[in-house]
C-alpha atoms as a PDB file:
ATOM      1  CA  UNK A   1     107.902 113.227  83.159  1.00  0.00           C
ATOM      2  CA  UNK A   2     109.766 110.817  81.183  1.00  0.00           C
ATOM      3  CA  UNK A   3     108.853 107.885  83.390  1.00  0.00           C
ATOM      4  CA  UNK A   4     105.334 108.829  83.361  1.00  0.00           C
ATOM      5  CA  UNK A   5     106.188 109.614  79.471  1.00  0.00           C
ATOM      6  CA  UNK A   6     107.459 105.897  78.857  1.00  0.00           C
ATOM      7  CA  UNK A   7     104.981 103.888  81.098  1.00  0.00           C
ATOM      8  CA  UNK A   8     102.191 105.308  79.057  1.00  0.00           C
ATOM      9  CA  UNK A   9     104.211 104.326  75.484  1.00  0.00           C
ATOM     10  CA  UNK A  10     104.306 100.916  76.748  1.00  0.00           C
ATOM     11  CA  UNK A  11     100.758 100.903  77.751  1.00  0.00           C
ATOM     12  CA  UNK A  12      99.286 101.545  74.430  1.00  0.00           C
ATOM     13  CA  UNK A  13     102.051  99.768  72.305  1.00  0.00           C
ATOM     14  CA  UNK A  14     100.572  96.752  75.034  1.00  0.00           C
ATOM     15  CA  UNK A  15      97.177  97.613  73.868  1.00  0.00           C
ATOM     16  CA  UNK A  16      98.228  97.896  70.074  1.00  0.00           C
ATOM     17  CA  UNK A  17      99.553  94.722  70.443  1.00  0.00           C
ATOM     18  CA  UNK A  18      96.334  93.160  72.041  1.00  0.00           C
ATOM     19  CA  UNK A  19      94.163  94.633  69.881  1.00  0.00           C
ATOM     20  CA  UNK A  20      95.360  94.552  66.671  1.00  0.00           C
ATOM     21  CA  UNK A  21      95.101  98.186  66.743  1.00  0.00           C
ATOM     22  CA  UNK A  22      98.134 100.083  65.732  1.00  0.00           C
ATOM     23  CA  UNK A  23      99.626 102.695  68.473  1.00  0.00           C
ATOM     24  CA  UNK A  24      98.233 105.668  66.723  1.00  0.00           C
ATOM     25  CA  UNK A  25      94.594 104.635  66.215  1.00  0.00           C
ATOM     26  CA  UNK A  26      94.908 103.134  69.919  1.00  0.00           C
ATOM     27  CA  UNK A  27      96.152 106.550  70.747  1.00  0.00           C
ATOM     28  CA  UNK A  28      93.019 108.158  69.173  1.00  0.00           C
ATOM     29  CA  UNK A  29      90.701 105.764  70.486  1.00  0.00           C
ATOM     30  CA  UNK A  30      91.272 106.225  73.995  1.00  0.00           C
ATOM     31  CA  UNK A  31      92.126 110.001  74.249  1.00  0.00           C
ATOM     32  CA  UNK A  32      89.525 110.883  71.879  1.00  0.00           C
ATOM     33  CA  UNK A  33      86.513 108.309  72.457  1.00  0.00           C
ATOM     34  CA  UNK A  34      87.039 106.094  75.245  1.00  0.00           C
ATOM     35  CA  UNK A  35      88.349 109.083  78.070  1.00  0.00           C
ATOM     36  CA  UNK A  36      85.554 111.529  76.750  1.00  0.00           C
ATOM     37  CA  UNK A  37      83.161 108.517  76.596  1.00  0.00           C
ATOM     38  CA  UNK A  38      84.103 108.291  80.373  1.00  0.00           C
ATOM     39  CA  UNK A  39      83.701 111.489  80.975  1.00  0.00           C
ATOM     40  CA  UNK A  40      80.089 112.368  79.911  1.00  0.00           C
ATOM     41  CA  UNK A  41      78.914 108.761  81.717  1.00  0.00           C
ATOM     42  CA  UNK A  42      80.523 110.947  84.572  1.00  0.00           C
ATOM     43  CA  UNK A  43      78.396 113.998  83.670  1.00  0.00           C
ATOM     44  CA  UNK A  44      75.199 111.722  83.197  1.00  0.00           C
ATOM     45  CA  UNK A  45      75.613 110.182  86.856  1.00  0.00           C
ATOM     46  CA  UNK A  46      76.035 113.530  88.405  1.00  0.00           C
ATOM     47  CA  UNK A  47      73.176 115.220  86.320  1.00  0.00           C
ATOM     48  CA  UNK A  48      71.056 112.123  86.964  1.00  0.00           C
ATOM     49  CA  UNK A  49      70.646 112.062  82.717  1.00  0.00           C
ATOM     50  CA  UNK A  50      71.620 110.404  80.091  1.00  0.00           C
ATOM     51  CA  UNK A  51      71.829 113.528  77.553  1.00  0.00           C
ATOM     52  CA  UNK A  52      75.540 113.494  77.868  1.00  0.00           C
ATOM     53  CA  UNK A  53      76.402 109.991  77.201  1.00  0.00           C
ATOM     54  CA  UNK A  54      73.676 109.740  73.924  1.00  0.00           C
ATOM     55  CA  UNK A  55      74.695 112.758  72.725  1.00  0.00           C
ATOM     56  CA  UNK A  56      78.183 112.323  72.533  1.00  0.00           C
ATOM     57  CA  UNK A  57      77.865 108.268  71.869  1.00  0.00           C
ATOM     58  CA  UNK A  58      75.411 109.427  68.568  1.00  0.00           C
ATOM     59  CA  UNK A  59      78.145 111.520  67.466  1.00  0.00           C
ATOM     60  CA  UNK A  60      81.038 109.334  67.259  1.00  0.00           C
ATOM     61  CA  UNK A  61      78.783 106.732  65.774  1.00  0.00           C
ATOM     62  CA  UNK A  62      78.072 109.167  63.020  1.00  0.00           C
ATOM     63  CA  UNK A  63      81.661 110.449  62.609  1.00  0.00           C
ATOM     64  CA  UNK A  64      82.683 106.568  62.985  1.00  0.00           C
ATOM     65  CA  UNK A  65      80.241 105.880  59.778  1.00  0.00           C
ATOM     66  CA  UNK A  66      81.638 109.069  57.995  1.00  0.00           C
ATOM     67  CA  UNK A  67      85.548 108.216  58.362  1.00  0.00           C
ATOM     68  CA  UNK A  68      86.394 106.317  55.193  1.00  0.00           C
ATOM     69  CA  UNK A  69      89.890 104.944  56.145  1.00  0.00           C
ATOM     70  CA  UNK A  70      90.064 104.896  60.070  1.00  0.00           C
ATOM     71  CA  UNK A  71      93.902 104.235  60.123  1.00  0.00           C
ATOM     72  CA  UNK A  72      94.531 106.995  57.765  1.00  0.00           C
ATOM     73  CA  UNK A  73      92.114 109.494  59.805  1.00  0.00           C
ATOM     74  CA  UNK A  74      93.638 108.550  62.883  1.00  0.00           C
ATOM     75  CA  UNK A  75      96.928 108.833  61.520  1.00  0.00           C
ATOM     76  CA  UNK A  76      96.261 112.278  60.687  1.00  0.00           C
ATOM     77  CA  UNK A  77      94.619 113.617  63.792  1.00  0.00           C
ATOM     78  CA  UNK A  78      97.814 111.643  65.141  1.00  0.00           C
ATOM     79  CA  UNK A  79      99.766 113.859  63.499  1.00  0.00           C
ATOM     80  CA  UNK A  80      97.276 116.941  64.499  1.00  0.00           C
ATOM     81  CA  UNK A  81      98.183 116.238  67.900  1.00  0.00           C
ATOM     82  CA  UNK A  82     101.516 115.784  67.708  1.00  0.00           C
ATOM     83  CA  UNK A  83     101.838 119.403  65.813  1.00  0.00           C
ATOM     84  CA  UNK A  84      99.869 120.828  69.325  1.00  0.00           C
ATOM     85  CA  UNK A  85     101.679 119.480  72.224  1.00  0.00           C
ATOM     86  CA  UNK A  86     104.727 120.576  69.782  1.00  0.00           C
ATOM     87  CA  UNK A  87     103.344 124.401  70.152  1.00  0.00           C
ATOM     88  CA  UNK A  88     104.145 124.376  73.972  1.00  0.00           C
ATOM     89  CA  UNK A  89     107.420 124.183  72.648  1.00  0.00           C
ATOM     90  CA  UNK A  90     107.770 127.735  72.548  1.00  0.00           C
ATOM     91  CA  UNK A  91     107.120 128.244  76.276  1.00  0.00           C
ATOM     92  CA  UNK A  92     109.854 126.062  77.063  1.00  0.00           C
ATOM     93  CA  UNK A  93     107.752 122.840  77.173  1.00  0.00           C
ATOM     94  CA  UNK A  94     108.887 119.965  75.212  1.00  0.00           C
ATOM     95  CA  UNK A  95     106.920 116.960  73.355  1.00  0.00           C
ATOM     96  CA  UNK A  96     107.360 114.889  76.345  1.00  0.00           C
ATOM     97  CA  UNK A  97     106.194 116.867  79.344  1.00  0.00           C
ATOM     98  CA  UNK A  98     103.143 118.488  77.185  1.00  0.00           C
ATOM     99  CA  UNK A  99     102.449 114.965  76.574  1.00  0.00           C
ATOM    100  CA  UNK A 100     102.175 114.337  80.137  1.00  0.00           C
ATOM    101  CA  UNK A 101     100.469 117.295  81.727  1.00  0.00           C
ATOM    102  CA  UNK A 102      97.983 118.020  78.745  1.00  0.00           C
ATOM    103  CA  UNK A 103      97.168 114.036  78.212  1.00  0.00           C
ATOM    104  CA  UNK A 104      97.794 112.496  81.871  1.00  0.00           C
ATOM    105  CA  UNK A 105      97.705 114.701  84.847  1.00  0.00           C
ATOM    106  CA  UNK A 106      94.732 116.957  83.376  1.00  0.00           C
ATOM    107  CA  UNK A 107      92.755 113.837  82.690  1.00  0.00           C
ATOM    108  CA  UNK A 108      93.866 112.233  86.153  1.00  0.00           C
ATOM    109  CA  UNK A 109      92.363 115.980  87.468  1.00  0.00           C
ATOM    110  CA  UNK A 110      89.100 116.085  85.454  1.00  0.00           C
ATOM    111  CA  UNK A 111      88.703 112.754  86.821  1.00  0.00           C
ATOM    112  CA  UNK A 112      89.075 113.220  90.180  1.00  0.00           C
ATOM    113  CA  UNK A 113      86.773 116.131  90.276  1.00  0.00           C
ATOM    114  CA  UNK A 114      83.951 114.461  88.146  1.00  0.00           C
ATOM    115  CA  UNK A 115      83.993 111.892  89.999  1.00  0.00           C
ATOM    116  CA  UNK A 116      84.039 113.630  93.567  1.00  0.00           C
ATOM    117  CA  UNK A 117      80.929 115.283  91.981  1.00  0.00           C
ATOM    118  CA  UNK A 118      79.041 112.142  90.873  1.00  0.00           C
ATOM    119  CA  UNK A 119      80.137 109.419  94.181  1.00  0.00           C
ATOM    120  CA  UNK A 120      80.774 111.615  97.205  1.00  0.00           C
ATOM    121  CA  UNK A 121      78.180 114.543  96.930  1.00  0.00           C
ATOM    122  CA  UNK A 122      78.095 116.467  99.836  1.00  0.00           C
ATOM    123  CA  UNK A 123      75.018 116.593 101.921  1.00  0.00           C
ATOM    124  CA  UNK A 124      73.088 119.226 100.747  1.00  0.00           C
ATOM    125  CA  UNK A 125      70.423 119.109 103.267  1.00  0.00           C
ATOM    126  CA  UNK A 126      73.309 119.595 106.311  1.00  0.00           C
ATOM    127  CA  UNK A 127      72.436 120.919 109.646  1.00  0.00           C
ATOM    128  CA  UNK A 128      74.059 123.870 110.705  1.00  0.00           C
END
């Protein structure tokens, strides 16, 4: 976990870096736009629609235009975060390995069945 852990810190401080981002609004930009973003183009291919996509694009435009300080709102939903994967404390989880399964290997699974669903459909008109 902590491999998997630091590889992903280095990442986004890489990305921070590029960007001119800092690591917490990079953080909140891909984890809460970019990987949803991906997710509903996903949902749009395999409904053959573009619902999901507009929808969800129209509303981060509108809480985009809404957010007064960006670094200070991602700082604090930073911070929101942070307090969450903390809770799995209590089950004997620690900041590290939530970090992991809840932010990488569930994403890595919701991808891998969205896109099963929307490039390798099965046949639904099969011969028995």
């Amino acid at each position: 976990m902590d491999t998997i852990f630091n590889y992903t810190y280095e990442i986004l401080i890489w990305l921070a870096n590029l960007t001119g981002f800092s690591y917490k609004e990079i953080n909140i930009i891909i984890w809460f736009i970019l990987i949803p973003l991906s997710w509903m183009l996903l949902l749009d291919k395999i409904y053959r629609q573009r619902k999901f996509t507009i929808i969800f694009s129209l509303l981060i435009a509108i809480l985009l235009i809404a957010i007064p300080d960006f670094t200070r709102f991602c700082n604090w939903l930073f911070q929101k975060s942070v307090d969450f994967l903390n809770t799995f404390n209590t089950l004997g989880s620690n900041y590290v390995a939530s970090s992991v399964i809840i932010c990488v290997l569930i994403p890595i699974v919701i991808y891998v069945i969205l896109i099963k669903k929307a490039f390798f459909k099965q046949n639904e008109n099969h011969a028995l």
